[in-house]
PDB file of N, CA and C in Angstrom:
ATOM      1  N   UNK A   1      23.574  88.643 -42.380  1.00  0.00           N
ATOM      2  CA  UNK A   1      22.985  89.732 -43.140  1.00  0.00           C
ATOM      3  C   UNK A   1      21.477  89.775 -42.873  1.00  0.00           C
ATOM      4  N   UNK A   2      21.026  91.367 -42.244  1.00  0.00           N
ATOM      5  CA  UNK A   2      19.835  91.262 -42.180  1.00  0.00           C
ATOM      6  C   UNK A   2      18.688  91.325 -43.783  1.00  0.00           C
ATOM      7  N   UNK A   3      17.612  90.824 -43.238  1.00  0.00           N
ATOM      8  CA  UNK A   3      16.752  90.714 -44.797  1.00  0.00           C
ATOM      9  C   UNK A   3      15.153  90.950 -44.332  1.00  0.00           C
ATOM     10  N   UNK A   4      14.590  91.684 -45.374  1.00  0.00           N
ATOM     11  CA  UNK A   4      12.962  91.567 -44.722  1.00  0.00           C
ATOM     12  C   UNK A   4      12.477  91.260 -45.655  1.00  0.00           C
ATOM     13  N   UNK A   5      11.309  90.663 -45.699  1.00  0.00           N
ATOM     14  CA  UNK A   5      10.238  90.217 -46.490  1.00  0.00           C
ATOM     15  C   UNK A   5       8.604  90.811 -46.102  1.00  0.00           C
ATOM     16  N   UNK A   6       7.744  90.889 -46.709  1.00  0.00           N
ATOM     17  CA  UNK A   6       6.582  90.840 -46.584  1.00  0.00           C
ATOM     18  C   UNK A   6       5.781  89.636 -47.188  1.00  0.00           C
ATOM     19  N   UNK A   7       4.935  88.867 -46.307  1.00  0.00           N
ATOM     20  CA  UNK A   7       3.855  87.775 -46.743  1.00  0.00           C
ATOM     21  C   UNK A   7       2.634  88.005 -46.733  1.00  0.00           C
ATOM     22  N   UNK A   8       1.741  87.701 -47.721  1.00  0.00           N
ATOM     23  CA  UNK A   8       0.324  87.846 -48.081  1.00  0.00           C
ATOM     24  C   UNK A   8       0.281  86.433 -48.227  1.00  0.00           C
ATOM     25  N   UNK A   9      -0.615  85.686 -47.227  1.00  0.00           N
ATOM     26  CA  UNK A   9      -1.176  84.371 -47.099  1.00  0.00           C
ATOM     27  C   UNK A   9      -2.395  84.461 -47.517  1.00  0.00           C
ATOM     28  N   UNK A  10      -2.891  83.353 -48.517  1.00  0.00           N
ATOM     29  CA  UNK A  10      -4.187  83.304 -48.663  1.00  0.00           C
ATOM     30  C   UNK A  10      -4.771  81.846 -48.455  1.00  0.00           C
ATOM     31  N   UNK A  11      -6.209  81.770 -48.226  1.00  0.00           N
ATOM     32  CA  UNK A  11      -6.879  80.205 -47.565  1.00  0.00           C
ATOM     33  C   UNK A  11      -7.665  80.697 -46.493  1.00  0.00           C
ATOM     34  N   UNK A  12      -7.605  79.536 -45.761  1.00  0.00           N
ATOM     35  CA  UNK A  12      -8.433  80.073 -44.298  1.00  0.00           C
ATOM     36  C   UNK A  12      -7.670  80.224 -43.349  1.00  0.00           C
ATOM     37  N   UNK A  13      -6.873  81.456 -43.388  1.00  0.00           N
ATOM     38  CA  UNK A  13      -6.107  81.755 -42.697  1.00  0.00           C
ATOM     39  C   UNK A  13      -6.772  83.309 -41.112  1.00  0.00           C
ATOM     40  N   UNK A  14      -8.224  83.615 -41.330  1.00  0.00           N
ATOM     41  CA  UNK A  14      -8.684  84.581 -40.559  1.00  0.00           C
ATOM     42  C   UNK A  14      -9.751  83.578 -39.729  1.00  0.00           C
ATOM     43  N   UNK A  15      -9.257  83.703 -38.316  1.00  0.00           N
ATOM     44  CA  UNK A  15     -11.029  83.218 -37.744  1.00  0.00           C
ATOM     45  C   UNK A  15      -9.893  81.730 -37.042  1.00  0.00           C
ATOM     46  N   UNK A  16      -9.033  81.717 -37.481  1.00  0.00           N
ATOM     47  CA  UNK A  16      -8.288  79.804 -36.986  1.00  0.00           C
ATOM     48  C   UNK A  16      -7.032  80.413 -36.069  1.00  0.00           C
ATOM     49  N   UNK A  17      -7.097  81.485 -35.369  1.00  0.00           N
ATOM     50  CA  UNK A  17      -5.511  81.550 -34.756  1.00  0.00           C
ATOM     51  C   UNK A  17      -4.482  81.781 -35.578  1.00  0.00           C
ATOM     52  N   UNK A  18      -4.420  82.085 -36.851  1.00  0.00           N
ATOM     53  CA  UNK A  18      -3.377  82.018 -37.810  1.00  0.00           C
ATOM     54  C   UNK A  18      -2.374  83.834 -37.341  1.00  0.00           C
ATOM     55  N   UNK A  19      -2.967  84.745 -36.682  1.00  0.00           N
ATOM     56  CA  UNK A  19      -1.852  85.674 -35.772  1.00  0.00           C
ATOM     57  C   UNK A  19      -1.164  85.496 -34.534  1.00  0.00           C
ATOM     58  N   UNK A  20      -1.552  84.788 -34.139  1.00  0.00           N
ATOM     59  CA  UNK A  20      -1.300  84.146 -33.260  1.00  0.00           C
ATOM     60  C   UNK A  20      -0.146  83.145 -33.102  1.00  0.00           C
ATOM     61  N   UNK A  21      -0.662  82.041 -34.249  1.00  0.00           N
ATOM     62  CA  UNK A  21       0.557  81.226 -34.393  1.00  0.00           C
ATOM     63  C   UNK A  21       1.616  82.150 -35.446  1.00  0.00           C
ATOM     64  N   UNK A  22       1.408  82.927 -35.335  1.00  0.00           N
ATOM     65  CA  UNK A  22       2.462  83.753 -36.209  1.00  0.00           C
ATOM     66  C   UNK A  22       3.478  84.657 -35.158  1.00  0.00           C
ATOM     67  N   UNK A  23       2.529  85.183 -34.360  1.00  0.00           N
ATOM     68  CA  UNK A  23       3.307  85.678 -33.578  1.00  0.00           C
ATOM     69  C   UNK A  23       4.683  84.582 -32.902  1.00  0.00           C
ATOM     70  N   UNK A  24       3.895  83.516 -32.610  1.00  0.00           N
ATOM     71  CA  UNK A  24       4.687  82.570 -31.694  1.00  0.00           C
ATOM     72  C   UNK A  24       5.752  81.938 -32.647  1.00  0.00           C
ATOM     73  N   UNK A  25       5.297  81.857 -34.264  1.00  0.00           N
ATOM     74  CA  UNK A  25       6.575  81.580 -35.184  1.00  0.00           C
ATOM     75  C   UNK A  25       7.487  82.132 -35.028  1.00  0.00           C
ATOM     76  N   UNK A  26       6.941  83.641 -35.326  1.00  0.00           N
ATOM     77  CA  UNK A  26       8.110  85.191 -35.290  1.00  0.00           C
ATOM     78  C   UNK A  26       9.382  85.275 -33.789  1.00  0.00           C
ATOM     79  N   UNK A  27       8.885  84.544 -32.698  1.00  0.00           N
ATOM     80  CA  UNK A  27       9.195  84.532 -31.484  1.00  0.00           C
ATOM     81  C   UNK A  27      10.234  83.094 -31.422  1.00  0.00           C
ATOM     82  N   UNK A  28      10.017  82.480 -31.790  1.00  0.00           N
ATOM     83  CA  UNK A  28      10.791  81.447 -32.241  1.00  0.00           C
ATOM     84  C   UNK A  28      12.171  80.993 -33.315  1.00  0.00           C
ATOM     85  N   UNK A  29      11.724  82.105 -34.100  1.00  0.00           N
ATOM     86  CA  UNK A  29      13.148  82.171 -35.217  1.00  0.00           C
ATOM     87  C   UNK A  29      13.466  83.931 -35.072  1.00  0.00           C
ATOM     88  N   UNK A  30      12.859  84.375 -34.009  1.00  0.00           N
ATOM     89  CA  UNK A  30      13.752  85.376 -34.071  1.00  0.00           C
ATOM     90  C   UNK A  30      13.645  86.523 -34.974  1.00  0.00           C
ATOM     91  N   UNK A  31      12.144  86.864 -34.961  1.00  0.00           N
ATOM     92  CA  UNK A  31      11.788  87.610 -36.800  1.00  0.00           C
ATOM     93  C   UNK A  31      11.481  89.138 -35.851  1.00  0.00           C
ATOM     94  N   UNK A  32      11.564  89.970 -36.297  1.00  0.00           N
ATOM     95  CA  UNK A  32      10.949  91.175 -36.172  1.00  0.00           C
ATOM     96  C   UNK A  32       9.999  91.690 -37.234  1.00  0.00           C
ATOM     97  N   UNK A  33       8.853  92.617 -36.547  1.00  0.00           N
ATOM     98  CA  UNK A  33       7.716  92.688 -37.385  1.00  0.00           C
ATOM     99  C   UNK A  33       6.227  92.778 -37.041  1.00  0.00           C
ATOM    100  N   UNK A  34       5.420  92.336 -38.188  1.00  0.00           N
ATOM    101  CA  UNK A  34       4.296  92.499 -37.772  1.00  0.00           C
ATOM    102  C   UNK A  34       3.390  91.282 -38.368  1.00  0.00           C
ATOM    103  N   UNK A  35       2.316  91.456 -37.892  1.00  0.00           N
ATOM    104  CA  UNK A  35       1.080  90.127 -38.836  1.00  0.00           C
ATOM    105  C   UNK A  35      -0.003  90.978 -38.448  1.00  0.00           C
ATOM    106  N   UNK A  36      -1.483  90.839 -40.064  1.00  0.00           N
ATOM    107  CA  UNK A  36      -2.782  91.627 -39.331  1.00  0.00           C
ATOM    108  C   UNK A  36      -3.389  90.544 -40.489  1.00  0.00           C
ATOM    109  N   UNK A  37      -4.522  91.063 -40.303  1.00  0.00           N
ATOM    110  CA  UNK A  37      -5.504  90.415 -41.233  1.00  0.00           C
ATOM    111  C   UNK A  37      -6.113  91.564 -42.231  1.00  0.00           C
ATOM    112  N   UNK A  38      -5.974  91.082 -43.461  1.00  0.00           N
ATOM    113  CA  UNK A  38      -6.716  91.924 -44.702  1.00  0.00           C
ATOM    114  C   UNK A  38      -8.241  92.291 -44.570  1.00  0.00           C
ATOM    115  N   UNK A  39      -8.248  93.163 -44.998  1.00  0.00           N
ATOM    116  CA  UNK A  39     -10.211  93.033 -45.152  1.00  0.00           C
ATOM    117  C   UNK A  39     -10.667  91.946 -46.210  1.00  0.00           C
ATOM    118  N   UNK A  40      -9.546  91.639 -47.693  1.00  0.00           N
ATOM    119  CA  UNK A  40     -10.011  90.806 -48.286  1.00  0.00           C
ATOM    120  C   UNK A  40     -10.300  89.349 -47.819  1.00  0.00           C
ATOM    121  N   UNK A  41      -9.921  89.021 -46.598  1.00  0.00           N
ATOM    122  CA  UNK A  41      -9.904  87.729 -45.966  1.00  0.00           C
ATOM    123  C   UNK A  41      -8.432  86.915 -46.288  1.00  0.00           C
ATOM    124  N   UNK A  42      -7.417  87.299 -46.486  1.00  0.00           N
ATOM    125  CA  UNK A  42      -6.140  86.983 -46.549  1.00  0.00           C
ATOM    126  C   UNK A  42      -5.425  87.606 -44.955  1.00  0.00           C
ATOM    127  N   UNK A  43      -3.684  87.135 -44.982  1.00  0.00           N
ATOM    128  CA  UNK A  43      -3.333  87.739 -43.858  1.00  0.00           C
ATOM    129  C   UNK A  43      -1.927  88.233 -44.380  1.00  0.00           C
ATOM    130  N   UNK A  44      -1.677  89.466 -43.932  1.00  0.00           N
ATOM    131  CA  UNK A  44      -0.183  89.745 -44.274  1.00  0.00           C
ATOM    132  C   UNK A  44       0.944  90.075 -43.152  1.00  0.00           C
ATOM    133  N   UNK A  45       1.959  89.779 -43.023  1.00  0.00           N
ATOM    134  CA  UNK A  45       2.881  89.839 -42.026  1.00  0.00           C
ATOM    135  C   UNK A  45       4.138  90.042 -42.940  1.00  0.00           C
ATOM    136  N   UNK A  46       5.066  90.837 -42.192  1.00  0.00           N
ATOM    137  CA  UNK A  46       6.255  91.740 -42.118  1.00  0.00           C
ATOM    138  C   UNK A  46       7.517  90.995 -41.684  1.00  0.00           C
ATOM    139  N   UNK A  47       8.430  90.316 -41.831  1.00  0.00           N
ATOM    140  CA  UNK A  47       9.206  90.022 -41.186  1.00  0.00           C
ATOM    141  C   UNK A  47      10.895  90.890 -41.478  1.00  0.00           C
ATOM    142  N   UNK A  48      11.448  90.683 -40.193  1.00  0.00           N
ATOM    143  CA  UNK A  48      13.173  91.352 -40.942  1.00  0.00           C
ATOM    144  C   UNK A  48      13.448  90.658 -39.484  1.00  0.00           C
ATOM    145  N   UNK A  49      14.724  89.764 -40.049  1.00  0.00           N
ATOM    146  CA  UNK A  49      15.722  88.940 -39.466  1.00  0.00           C
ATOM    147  C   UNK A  49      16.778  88.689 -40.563  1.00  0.00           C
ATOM    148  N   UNK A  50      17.651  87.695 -40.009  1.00  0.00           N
ATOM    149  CA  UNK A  50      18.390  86.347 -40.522  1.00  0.00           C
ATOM    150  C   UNK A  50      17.613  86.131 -41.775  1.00  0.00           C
ATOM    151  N   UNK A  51      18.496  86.105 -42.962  1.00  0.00           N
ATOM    152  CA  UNK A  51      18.177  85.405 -43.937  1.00  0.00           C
ATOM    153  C   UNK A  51      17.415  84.137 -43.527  1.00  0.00           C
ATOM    154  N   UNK A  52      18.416  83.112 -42.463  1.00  0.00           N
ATOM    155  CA  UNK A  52      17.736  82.092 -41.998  1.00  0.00           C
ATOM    156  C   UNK A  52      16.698  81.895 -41.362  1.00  0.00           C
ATOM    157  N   UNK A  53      16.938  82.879 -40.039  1.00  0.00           N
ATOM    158  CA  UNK A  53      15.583  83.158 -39.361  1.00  0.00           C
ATOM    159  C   UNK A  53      14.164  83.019 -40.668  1.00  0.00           C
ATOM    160  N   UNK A  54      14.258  84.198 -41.067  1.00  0.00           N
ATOM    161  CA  UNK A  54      13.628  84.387 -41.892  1.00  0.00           C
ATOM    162  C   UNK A  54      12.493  83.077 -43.135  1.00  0.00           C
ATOM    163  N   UNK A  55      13.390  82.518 -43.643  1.00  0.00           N
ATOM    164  CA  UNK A  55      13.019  81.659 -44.311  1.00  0.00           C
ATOM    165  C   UNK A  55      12.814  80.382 -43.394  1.00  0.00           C
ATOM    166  N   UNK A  56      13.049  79.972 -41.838  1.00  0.00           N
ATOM    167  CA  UNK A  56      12.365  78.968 -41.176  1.00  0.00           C
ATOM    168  C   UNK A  56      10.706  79.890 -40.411  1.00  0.00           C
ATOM    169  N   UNK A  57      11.157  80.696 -40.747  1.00  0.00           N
ATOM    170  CA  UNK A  57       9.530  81.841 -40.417  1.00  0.00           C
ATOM    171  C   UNK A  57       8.373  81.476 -41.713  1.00  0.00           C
ATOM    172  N   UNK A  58       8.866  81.572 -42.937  1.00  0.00           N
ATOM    173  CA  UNK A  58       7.894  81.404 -44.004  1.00  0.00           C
ATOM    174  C   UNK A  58       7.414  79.956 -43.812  1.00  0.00           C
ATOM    175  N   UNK A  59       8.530  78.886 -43.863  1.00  0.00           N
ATOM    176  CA  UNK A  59       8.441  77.440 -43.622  1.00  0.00           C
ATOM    177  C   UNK A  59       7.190  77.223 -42.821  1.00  0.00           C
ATOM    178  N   UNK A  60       7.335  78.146 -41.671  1.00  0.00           N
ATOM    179  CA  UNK A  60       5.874  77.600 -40.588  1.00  0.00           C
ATOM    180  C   UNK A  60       4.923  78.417 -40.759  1.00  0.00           C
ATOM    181  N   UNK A  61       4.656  79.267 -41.498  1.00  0.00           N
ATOM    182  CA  UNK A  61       3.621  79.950 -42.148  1.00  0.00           C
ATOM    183  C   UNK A  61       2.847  79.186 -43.313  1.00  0.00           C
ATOM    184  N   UNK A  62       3.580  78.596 -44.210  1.00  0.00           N
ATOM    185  CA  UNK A  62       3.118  77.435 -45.192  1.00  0.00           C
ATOM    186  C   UNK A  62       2.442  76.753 -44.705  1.00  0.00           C
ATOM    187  N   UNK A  63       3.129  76.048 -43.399  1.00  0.00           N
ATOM    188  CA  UNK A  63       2.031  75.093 -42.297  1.00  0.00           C
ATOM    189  C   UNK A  63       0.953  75.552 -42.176  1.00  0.00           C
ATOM    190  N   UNK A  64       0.997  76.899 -40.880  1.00  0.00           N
ATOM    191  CA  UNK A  64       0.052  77.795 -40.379  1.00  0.00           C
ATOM    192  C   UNK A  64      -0.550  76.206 -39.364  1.00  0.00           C
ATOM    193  N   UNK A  65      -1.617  76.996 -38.849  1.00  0.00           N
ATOM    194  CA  UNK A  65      -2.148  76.529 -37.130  1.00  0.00           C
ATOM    195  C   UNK A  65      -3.132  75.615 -37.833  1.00  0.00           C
ATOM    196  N   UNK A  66      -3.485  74.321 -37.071  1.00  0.00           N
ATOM    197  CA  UNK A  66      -4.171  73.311 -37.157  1.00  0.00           C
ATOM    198  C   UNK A  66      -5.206  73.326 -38.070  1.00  0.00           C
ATOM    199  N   UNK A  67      -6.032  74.573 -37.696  1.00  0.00           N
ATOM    200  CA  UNK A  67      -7.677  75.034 -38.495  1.00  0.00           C
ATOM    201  C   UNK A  67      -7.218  75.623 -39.490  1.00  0.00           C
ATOM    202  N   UNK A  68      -6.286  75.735 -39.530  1.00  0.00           N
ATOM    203  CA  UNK A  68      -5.991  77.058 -41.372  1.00  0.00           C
ATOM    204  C   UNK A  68      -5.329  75.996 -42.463  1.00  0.00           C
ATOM    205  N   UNK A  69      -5.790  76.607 -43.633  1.00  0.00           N
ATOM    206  CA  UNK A  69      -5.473  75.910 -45.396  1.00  0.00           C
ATOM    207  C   UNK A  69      -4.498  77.068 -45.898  1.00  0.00           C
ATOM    208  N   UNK A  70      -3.494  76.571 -45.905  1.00  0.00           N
ATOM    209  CA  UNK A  70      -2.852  78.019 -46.637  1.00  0.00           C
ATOM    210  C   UNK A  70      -3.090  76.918 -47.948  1.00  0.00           C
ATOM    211  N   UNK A  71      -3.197  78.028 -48.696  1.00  0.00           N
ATOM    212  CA  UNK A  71      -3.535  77.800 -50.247  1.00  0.00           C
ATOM    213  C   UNK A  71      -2.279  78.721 -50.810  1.00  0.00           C
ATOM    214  N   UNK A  72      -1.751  79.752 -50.532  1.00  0.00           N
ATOM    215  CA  UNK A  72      -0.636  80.900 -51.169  1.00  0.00           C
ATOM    216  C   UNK A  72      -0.201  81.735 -50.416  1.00  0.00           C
ATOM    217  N   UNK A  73       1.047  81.391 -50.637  1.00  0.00           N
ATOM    218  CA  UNK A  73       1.514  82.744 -49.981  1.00  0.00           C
ATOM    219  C   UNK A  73       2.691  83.093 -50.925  1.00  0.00           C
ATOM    220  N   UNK A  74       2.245  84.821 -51.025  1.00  0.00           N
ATOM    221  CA  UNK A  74       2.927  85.373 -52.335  1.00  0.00           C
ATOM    222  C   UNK A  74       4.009  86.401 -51.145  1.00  0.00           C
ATOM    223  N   UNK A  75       5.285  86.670 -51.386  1.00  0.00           N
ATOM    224  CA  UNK A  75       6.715  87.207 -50.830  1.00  0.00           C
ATOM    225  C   UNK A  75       6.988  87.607 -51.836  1.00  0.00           C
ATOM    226  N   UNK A  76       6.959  89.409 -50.565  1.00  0.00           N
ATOM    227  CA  UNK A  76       7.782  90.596 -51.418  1.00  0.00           C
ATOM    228  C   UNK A  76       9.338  90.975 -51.141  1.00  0.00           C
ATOM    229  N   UNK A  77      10.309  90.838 -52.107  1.00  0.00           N
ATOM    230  CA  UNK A  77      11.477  91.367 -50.944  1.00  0.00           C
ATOM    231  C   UNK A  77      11.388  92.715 -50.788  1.00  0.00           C
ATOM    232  N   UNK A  78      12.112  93.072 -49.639  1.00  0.00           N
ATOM    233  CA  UNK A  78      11.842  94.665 -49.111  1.00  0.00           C
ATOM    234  C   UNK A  78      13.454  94.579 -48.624  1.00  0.00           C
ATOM    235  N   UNK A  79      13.062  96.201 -48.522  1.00  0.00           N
ATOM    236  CA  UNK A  79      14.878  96.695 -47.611  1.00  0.00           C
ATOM    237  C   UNK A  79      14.633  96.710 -46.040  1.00  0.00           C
ATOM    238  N   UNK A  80      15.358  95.852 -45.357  1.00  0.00           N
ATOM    239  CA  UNK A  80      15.804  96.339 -43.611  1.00  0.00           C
ATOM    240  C   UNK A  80      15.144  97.457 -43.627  1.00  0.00           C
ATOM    241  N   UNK A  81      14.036  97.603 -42.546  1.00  0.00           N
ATOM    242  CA  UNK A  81      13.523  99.151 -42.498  1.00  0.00           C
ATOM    243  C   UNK A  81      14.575  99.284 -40.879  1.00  0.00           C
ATOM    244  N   UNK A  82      14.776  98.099 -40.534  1.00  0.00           N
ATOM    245  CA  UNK A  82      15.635  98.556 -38.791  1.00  0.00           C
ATOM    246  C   UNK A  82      14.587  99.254 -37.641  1.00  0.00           C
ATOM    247  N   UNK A  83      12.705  99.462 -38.576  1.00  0.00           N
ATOM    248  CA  UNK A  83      12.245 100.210 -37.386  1.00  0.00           C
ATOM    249  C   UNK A  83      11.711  99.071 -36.296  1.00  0.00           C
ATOM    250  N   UNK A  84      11.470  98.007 -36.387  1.00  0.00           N
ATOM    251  CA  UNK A  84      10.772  97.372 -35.705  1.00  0.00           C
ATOM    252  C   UNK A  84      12.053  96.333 -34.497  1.00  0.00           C
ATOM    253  N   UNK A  85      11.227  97.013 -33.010  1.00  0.00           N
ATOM    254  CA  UNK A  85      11.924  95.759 -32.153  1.00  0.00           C
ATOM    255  C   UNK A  85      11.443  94.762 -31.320  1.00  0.00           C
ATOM    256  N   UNK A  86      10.443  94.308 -31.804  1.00  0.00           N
ATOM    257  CA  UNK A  86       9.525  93.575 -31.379  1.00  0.00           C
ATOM    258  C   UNK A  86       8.877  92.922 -32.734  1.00  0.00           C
ATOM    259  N   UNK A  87       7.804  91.781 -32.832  1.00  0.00           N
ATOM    260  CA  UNK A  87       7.217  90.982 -33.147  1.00  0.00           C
ATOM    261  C   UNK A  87       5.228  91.730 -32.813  1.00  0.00           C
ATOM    262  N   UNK A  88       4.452  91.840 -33.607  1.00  0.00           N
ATOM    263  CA  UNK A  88       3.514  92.715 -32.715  1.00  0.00           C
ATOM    264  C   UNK A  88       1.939  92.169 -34.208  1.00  0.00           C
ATOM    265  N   UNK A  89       1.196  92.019 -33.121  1.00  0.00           N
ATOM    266  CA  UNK A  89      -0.281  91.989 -33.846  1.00  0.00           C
ATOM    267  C   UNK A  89      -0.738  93.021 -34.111  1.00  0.00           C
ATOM    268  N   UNK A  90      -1.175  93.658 -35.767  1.00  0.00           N
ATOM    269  CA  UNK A  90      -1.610  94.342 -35.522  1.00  0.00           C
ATOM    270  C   UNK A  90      -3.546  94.604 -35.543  1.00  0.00           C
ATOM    271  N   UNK A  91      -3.898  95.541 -35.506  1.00  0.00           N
ATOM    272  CA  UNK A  91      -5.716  95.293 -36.140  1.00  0.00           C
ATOM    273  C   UNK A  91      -5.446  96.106 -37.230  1.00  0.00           C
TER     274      UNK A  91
END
């Protein structure tokens, strides 16, 4: 069953590679979607996969990349939008 979520990460997650290693998460479990950075200095990303996919995607987002503190990350559930077929950075 497909499932999407939206994540709003907060910490020092802008300025450390944290789209980056997101992208390469998303690419790894198989997520479709997106990741950008807030103006508030947070980061939010899109995912729709696998329930499973999915939730080993948040798992390495909690981590995040060497230089980043995730401090929070708040998940919205959303409906399958089915538009996205790719994984994609946005600005």
């Amino acid at each position: 069953m497909k499932v999407a979520r939206k994540f709003i990460i907060s910490g020092e997650v802008q300025g450390v590679g944290f789209r980056f290693f997101t992208q390469r998460a998303a690419a790894r479990h198989q997520v479709l979607g997106y990741v950008r950075n807030l103006p508030d200095g947070r980061v939010e990303s899109l995912a729709e996969g696998s329930e499973k996919a999915v939730e080993g995607f948040k798992h390495d987002l909690t981590a995040g990349p060497t230089y980043s503190k995730v401090q929070e990350i708040e998940e919205l559930v959303l409906e399958p939008s089915n538009l996205y077929t790719s994984f994609r950075i946005e600005k």
